[in-house]
Protein backbone atom coordinates (compact mmCIF):
# COMPACT_ATOMS: atom_id res chain seq x y z
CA UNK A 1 23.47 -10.35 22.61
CA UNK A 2 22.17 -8.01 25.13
CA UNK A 3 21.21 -5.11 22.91
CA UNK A 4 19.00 -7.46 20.56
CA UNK A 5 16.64 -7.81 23.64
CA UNK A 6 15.85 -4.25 23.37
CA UNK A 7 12.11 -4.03 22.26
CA UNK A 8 12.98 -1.10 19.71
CA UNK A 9 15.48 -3.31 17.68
CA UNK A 10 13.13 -6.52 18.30
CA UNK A 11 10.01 -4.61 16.31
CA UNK A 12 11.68 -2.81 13.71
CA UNK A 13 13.74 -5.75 12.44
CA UNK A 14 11.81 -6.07 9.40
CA UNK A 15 11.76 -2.53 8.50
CA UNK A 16 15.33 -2.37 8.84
CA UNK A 17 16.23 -4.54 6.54
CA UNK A 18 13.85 -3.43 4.41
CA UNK A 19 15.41 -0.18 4.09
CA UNK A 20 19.08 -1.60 3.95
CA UNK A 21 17.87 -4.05 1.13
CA UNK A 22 15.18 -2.82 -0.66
CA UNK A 23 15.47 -5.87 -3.09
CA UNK A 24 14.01 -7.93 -0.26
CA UNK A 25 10.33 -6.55 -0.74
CA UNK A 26 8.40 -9.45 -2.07
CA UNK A 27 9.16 -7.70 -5.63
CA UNK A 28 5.72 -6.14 -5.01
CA UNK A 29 7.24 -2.99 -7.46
CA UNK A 30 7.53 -5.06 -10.17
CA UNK A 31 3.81 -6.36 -9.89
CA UNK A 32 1.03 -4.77 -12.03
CA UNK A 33 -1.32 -2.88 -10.32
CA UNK A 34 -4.00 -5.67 -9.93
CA UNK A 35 -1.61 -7.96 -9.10
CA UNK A 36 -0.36 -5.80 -6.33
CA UNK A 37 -3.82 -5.04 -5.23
CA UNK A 38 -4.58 -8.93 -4.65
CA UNK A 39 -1.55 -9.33 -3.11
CA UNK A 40 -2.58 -6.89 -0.81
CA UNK A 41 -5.63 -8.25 -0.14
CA UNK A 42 -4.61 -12.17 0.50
CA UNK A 43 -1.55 -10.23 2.63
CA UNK A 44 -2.98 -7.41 4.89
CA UNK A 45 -0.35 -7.51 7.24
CA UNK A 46 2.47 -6.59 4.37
CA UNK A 47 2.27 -2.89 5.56
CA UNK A 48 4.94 -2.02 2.75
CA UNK A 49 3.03 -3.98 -0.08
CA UNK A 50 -0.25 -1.79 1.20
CA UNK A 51 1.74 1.41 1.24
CA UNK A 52 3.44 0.68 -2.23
CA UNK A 53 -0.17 0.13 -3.35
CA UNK A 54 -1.55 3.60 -1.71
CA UNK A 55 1.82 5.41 -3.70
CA UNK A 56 0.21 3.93 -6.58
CA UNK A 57 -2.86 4.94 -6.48
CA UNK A 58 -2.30 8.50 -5.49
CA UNK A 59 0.33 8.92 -8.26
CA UNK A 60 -2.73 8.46 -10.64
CA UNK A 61 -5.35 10.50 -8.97
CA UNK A 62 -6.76 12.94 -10.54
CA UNK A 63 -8.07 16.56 -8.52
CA UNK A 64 -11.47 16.57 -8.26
CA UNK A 65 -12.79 20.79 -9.19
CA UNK A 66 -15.73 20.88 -7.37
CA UNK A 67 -17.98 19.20 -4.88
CA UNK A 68 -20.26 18.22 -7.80
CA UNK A 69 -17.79 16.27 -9.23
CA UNK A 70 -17.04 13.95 -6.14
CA UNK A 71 -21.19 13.74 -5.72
CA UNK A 72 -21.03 12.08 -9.77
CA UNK A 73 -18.40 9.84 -8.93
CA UNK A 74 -19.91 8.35 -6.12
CA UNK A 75 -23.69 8.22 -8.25
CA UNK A 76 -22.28 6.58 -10.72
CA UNK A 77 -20.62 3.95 -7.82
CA UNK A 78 -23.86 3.35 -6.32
CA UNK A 79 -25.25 2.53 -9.50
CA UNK A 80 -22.90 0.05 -10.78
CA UNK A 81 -23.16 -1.75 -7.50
CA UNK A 82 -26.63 -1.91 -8.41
């Protein structure tokens, strides 16, 4: 039991299994988007559920083509907030 003492093994326990079983992850692929996005939120410490969420998200980005563009979007933010 000596090597489990070892702070490398002791942190990355979770991750490690993760990888080995990737069945074990909450089933946070099989959420919808706004499910996985609350889940997130009420979880913020799920680092994997967060990153799953960011794969997401930039999987449906779409390239902005100019500067002018990213100025609109974040108009027509300000004004829904509004």
């Amino acid at each position: 039991m000596q090597f489990l003492c070892q702070p490398f093994l002791i942190l990355n326990w979770r991750q490690s299994l993760l990888e080995w079983f990737p069945s074990l992850r909450l089933g946070t692929r099989e959420m919808s988007k706004a499910e996985l996005k609350q889940y997130v939120l009420e979880h913020r410490d799920d680092n994997e559920a967060f990153y799953e969420l960011s794969d997401r998200i930039a999987a449906n980005a779409k390239p902005l083509e100019s500067d002018e563009q990213l100025i609109e979007i974040i108009r027509r933010h300000q004004n829904r907030r509004q």
